[in-house]
N, C-alpha and C. Protein backbone atom coordinates (compact mmCIF):
# COMPACT_ATOMS: atom_id res chain seq x y z
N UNK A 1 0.85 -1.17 0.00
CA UNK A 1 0.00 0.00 0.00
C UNK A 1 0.90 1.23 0.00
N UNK A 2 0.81 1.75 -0.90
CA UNK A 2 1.51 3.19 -1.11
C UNK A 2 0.57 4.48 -0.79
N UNK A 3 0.95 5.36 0.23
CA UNK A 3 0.46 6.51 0.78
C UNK A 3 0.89 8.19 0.90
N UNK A 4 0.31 9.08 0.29
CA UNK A 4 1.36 10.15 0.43
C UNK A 4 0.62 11.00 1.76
N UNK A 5 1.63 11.46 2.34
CA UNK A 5 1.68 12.08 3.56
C UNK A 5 2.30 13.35 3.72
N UNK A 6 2.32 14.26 4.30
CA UNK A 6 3.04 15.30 5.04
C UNK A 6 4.12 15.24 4.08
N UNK A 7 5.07 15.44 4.80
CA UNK A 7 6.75 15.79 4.74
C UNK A 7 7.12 14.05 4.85
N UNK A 8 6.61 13.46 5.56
CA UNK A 8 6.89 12.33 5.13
C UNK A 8 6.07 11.65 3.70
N UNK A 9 6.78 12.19 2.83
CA UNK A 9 6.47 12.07 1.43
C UNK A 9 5.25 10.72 1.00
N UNK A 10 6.26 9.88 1.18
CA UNK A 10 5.35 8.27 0.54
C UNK A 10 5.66 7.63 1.55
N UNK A 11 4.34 6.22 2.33
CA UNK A 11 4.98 5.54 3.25
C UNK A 11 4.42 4.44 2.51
N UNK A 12 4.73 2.84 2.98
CA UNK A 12 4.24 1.52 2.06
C UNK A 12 4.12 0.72 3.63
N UNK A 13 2.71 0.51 3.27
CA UNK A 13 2.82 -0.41 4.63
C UNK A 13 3.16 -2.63 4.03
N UNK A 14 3.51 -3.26 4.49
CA UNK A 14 3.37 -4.53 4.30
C UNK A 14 3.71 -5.09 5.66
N UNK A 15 3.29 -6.45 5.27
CA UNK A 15 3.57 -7.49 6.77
C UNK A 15 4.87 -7.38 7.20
N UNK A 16 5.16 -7.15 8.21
CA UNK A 16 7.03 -7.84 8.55
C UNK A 16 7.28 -9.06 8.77
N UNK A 17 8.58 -9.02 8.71
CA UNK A 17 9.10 -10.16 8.72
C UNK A 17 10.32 -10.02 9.86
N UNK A 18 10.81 -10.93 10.28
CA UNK A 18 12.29 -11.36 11.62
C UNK A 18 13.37 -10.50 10.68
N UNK A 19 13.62 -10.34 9.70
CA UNK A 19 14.74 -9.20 9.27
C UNK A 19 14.47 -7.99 9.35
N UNK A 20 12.80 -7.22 9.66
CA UNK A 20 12.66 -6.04 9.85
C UNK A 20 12.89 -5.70 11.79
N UNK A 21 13.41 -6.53 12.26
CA UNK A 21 13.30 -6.60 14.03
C UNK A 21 14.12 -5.58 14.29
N UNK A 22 15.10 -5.59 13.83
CA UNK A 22 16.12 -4.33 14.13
C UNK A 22 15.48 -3.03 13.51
N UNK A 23 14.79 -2.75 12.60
CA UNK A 23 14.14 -1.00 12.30
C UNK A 23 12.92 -1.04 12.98
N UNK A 24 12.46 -2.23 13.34
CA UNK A 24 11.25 -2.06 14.58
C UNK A 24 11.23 -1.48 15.48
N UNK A 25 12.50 -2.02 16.30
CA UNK A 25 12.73 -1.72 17.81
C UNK A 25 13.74 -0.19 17.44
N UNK A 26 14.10 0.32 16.72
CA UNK A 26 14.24 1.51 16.70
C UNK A 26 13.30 2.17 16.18
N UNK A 27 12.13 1.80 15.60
CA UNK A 27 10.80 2.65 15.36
C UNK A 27 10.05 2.85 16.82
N UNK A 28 10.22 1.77 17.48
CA UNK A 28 9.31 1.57 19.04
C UNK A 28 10.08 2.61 19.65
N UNK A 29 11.48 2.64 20.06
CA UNK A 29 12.28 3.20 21.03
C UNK A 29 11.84 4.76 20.67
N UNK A 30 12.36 5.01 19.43
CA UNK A 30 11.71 6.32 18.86
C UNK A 30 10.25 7.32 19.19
N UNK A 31 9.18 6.23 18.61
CA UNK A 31 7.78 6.71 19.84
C UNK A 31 7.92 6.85 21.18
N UNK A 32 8.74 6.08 21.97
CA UNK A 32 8.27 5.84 23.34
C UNK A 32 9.34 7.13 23.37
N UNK A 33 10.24 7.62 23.31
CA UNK A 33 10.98 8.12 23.94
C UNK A 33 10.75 9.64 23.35
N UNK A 34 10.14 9.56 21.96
CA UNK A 34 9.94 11.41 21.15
C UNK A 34 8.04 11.52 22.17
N UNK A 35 7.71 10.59 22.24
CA UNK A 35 6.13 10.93 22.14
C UNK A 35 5.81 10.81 24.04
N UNK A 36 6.58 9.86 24.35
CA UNK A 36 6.36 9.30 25.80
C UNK A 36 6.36 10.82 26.76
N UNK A 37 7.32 11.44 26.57
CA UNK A 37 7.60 12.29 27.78
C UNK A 37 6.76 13.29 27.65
N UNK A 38 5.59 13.16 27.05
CA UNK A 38 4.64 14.48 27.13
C UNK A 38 3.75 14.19 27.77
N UNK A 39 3.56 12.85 28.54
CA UNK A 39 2.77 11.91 29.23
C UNK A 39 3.45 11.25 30.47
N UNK A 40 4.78 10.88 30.42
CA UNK A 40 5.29 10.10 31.36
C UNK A 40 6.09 10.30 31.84
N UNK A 41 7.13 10.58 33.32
CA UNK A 41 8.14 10.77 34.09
C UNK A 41 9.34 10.25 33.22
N UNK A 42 10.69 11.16 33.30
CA UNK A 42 11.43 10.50 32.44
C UNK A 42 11.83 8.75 33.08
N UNK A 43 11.77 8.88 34.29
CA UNK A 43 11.92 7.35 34.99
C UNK A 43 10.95 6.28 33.97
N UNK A 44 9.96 6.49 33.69
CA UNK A 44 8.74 5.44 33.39
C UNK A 44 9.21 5.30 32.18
N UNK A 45 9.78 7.17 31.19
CA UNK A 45 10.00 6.68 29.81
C UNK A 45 11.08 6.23 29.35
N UNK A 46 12.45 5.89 30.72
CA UNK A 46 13.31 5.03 30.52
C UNK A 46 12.88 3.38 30.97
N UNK A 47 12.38 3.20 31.86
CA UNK A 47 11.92 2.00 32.38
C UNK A 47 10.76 1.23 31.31
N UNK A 48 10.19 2.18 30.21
CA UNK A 48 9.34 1.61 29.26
C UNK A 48 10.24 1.15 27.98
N UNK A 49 10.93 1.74 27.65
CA UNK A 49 12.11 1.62 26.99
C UNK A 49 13.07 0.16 26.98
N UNK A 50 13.51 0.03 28.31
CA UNK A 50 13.82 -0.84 28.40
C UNK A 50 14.11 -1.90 28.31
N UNK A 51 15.46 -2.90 27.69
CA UNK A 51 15.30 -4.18 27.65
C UNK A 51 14.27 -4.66 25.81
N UNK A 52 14.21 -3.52 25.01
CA UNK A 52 13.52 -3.64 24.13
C UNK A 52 14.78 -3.96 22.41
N UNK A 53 14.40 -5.16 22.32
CA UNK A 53 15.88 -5.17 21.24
C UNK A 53 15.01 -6.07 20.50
N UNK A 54 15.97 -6.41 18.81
CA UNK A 54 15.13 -7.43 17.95
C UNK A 54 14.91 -8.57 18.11
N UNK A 55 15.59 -9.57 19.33
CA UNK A 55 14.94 -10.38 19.73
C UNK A 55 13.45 -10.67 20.41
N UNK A 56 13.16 -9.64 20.72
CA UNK A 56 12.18 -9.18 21.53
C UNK A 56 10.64 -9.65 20.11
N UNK A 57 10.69 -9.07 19.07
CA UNK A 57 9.89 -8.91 17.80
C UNK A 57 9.99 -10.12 17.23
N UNK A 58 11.46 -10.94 17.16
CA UNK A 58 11.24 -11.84 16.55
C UNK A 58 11.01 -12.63 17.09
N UNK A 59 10.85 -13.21 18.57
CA UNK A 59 10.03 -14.22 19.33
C UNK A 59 8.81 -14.05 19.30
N UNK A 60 7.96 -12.74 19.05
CA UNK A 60 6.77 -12.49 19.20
C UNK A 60 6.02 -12.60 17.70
N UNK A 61 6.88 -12.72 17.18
CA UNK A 61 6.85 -13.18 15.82
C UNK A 61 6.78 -14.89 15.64
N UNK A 62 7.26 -15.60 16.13
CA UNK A 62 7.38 -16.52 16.37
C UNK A 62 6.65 -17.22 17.41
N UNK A 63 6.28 -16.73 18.00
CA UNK A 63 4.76 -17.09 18.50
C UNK A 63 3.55 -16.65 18.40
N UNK A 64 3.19 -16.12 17.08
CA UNK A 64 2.61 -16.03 16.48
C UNK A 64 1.60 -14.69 16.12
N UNK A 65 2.65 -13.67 16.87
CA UNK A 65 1.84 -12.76 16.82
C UNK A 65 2.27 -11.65 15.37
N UNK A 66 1.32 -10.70 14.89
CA UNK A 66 1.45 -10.41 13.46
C UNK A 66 1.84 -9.16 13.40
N UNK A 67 2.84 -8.79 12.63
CA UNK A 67 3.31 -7.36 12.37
C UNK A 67 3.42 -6.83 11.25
N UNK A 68 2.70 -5.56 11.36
CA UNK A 68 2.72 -4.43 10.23
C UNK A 68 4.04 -3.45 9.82
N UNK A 69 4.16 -2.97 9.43
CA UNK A 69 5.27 -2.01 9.39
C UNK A 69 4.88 -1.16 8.11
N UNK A 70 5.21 0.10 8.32
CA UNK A 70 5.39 1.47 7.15
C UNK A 70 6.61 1.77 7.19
N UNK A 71 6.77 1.69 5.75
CA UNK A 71 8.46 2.36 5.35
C UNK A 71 8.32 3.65 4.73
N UNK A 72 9.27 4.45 4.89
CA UNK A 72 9.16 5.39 3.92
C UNK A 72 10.55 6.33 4.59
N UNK A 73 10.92 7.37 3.64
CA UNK A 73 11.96 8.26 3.66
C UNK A 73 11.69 8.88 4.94
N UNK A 74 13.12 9.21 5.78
CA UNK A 74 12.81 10.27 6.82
C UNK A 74 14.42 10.87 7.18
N UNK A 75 14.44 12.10 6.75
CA UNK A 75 15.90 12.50 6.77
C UNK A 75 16.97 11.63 5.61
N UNK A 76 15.96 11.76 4.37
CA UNK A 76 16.94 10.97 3.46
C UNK A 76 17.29 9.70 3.74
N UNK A 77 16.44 8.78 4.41
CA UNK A 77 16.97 7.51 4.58
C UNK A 77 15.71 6.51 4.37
N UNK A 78 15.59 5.46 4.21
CA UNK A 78 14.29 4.35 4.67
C UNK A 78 14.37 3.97 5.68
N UNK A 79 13.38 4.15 6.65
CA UNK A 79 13.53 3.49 7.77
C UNK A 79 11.68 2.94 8.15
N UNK A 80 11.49 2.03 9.11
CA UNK A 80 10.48 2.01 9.52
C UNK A 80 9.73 3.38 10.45
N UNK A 81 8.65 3.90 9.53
CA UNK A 81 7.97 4.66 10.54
C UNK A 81 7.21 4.33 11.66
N UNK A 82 6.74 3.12 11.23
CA UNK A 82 5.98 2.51 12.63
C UNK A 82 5.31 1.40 12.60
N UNK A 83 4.90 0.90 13.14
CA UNK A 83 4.56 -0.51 13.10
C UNK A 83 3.13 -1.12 13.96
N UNK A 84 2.42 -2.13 13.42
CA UNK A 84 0.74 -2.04 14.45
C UNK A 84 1.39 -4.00 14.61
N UNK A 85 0.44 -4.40 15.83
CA UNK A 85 0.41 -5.74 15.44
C UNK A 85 -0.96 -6.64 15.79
N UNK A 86 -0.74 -7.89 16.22
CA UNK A 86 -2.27 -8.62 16.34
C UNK A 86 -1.76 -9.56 17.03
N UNK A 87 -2.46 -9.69 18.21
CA UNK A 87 -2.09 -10.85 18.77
C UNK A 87 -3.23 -11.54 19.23
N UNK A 88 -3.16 -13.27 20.17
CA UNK A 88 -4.36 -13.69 20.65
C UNK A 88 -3.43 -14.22 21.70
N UNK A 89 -3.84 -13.51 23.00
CA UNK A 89 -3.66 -13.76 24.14
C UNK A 89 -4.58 -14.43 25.39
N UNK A 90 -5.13 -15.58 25.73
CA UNK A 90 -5.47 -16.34 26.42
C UNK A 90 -6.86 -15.81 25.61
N UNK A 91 -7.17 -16.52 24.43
CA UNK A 91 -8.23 -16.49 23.57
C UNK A 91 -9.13 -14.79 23.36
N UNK A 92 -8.13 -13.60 24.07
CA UNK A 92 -8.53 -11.93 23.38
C UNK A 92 -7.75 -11.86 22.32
N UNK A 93 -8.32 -11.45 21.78
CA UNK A 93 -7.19 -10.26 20.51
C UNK A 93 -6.95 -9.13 20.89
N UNK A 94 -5.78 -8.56 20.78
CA UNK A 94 -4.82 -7.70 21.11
C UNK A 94 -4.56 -7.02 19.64
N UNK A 95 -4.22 -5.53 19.90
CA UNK A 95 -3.13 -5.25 18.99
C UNK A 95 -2.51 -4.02 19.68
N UNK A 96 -1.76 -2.95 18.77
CA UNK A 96 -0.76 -2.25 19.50
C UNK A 96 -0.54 -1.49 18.00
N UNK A 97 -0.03 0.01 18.06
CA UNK A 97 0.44 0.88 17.17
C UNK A 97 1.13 1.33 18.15
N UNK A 98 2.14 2.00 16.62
CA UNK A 98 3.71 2.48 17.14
C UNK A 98 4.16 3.10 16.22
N UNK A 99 3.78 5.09 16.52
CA UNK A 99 4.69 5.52 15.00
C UNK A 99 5.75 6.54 15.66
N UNK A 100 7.01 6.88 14.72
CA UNK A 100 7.77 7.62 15.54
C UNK A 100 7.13 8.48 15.46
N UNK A 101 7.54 9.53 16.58
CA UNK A 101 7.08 11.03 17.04
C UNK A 101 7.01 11.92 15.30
N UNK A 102 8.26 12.11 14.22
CA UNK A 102 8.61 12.74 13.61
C UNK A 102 7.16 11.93 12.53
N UNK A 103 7.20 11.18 12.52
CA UNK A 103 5.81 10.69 11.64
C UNK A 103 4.57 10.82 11.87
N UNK A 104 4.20 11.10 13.66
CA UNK A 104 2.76 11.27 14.08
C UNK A 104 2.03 11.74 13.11
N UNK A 105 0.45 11.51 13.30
CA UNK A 105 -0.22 12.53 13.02
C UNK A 105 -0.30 13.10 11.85
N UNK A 106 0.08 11.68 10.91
CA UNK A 106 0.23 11.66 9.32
C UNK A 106 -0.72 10.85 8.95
N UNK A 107 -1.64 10.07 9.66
CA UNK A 107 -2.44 9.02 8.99
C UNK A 107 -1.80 7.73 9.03
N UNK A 108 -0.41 7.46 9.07
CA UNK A 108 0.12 6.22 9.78
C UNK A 108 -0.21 5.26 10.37
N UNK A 109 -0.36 5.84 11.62
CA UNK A 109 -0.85 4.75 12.94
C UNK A 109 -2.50 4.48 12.43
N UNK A 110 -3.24 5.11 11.93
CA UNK A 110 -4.53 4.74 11.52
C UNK A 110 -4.83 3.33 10.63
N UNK A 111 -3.74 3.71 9.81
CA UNK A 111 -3.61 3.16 8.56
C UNK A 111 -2.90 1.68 9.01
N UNK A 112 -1.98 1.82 9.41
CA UNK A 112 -1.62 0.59 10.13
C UNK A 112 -2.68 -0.16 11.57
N UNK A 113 -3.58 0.55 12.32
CA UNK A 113 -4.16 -0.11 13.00
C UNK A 113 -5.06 -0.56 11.98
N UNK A 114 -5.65 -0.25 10.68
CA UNK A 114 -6.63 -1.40 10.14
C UNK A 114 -5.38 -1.87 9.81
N UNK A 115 -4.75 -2.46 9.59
CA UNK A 115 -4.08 -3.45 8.97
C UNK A 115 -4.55 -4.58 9.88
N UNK A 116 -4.36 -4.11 10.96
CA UNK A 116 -4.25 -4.89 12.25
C UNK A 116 -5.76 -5.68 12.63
N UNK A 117 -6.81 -4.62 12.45
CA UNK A 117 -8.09 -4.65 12.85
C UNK A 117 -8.80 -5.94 11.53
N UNK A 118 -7.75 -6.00 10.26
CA UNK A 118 -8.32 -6.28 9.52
C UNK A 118 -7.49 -7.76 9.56
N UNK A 119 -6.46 -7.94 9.60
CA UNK A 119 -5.94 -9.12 10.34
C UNK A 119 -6.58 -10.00 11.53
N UNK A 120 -7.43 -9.25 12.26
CA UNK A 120 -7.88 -9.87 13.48
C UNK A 120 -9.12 -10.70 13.21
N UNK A 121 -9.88 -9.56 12.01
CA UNK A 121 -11.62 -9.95 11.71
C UNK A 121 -11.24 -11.05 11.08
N UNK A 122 -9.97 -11.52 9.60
CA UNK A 122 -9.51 -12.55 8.72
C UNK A 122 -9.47 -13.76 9.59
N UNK A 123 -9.47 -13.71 10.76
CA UNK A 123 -8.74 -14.56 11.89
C UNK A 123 -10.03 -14.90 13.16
N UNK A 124 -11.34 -14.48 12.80
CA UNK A 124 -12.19 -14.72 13.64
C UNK A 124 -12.82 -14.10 14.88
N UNK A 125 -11.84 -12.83 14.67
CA UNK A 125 -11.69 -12.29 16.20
C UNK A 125 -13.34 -10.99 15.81
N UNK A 126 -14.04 -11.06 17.48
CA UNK A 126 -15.05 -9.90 16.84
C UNK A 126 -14.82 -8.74 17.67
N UNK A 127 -13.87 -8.67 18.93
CA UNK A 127 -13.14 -7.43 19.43
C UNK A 127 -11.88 -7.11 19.31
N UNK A 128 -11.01 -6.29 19.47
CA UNK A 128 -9.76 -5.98 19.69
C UNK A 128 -9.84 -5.47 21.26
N UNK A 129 -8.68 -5.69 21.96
CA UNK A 129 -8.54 -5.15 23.28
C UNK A 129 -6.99 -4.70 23.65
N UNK A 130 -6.78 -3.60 24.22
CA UNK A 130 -5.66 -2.84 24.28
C UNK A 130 -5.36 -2.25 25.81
N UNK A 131 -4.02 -2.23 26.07
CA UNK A 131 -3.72 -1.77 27.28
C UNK A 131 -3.17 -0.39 26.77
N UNK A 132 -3.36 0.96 26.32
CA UNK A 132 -3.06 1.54 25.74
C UNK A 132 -1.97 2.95 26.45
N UNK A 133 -1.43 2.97 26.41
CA UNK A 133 -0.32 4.29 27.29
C UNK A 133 -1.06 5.38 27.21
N UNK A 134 -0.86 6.53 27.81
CA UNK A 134 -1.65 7.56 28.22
C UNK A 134 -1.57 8.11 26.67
N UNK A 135 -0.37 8.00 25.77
CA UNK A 135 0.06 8.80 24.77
C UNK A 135 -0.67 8.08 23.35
N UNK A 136 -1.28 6.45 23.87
CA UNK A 136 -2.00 6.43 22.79
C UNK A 136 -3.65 6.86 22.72
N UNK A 137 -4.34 7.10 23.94
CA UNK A 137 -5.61 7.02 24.50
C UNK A 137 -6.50 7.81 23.18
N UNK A 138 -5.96 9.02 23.37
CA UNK A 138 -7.21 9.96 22.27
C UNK A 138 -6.56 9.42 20.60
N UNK A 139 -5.80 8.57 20.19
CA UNK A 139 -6.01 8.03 19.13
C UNK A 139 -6.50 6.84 18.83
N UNK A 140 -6.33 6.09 19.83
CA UNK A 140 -7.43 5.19 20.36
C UNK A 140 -8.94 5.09 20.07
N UNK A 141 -9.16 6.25 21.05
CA UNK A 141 -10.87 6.60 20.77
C UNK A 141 -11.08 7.47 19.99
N UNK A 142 -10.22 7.98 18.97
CA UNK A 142 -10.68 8.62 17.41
C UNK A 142 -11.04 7.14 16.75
N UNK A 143 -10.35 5.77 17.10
CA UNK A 143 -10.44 4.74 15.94
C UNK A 143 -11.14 3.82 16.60
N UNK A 144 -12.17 4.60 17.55
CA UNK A 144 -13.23 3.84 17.50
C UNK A 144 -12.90 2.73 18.93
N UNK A 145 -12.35 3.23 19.59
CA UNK A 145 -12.04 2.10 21.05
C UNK A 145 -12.76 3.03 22.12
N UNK A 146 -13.37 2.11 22.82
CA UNK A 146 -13.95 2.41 23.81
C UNK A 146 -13.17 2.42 25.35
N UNK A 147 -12.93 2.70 26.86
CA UNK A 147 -12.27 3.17 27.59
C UNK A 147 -13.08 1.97 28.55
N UNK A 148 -12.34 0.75 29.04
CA UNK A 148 -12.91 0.01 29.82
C UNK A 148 -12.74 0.46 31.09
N UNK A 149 -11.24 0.41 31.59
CA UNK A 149 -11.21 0.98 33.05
C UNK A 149 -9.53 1.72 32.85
N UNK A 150 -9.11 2.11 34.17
CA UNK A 150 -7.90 2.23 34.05
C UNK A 150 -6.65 1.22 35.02
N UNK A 151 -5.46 1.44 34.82
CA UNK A 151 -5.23 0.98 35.94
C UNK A 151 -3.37 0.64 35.90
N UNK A 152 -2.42 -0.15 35.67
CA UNK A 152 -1.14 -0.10 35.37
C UNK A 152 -0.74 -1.20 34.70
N UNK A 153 0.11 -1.30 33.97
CA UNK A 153 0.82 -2.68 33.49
C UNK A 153 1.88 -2.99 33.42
N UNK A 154 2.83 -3.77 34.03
CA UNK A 154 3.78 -4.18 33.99
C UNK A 154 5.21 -4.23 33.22
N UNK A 155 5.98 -3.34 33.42
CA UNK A 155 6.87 -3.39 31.96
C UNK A 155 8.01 -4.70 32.35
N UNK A 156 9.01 -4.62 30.56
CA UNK A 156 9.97 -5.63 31.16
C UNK A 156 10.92 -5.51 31.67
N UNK A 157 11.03 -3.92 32.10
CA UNK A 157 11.96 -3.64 33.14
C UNK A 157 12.02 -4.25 34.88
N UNK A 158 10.51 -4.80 35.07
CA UNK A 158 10.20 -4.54 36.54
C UNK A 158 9.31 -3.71 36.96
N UNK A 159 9.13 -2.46 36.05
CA UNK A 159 8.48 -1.33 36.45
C UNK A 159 7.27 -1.74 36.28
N UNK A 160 6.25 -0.96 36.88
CA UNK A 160 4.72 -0.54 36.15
C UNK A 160 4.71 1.01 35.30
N UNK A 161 4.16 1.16 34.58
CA UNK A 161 3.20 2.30 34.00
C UNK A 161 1.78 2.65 34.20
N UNK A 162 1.03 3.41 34.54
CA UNK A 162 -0.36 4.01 33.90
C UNK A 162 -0.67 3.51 32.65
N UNK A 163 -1.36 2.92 32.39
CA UNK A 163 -2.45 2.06 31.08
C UNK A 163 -3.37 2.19 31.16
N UNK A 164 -4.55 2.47 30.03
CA UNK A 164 -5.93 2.31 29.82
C UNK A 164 -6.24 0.97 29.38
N UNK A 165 -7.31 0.61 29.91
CA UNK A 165 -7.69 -0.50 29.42
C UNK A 165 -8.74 -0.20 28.37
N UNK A 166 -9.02 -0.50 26.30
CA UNK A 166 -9.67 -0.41 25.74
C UNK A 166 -9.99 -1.13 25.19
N UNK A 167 -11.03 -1.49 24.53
CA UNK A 167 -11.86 -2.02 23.95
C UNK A 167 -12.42 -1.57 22.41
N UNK A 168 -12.51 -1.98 21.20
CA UNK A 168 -13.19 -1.97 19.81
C UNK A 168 -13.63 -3.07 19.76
N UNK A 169 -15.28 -3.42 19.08
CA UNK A 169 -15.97 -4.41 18.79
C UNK A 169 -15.87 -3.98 17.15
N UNK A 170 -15.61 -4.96 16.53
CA UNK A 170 -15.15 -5.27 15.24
C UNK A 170 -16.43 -5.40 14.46
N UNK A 171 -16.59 -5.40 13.25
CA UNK A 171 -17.93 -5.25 12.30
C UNK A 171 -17.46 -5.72 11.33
């Protein structure tokens, strides 16, 4: 899928694969750390950070969970802008968006959560459910997720964070 955007000219979203793990986890580190601190203590947005490398994507890959990715130019280079995924965790579906800060707010993360949403319905699923960071919440409920409760989640640092718990029923 080819998209024109902002200043970020053209982006192409397709499935990833275990060789995109390394521009992942510098697409992730990128959000959490350009977008995080307008929401989170720098403690939380190092402790969220954390421990996050391409092994991390390609086990989760490998157990079966599904990843999106958008490429496109940024400072003269290709890199991943961001990435959505799909998972099924003790029989919920899950997913997750992730665009860098310098890409927000381009239609990206939208565009990649149907990827995701549309991966889930292919697959049987009739909700999506999300633990969502404070910094994803109001894009969240622009795409249609509803606000179950609130409360914290566990990072793989040790730490906790502030999380929303959300909800989309699928059509």
């Amino acid at each position: 899928m080819d998209v024109a955007s902002g200043d970020v000219a053209e982006f192409q979203i397709r499935p990833a694969t275990p060789a995109d793990a390394e521009a992942i986890t510098l697409a992730h580190l990128d959000s959490i750390r350009s977008l995080g601190p307008m929401f989170y203590t720098d403690e939380v947005v190092q402790a969220w950070s954390a421990g996050l490398g391409p092994a991390l994507y390609v086990n989760a890959m490998n157990d079966g969970e599904t990843f999106f990715i958008a490429t496109g130019r940024l400072d003269h280079e290709t890199v991943v802008l961001g990435f959505s995924t799909h998972r099924v965790d003790d029989a919920q579906d899950g997913a997750s968006v992730y665009v860098r800060g310098h890409a927000a707010r381009r239609g990206i993360g939208r565009l990649l959560l149907q990827q995701a949403e549309e991966h889930a319905r292919a697959h049987g699923a009739s909700s999506i459910q999300i633990q969502a960071s404070l910094a994803g919440v109001e894009f969240y409920k622009a795409n249609g997720f509803e606000i179950l409760g609130r409360g914290h989640a566990e990072l793989r640092s040790g730490h906790s964070m502030p999380r929303v718990f959300m909800r989309k029923l699928l059509r």
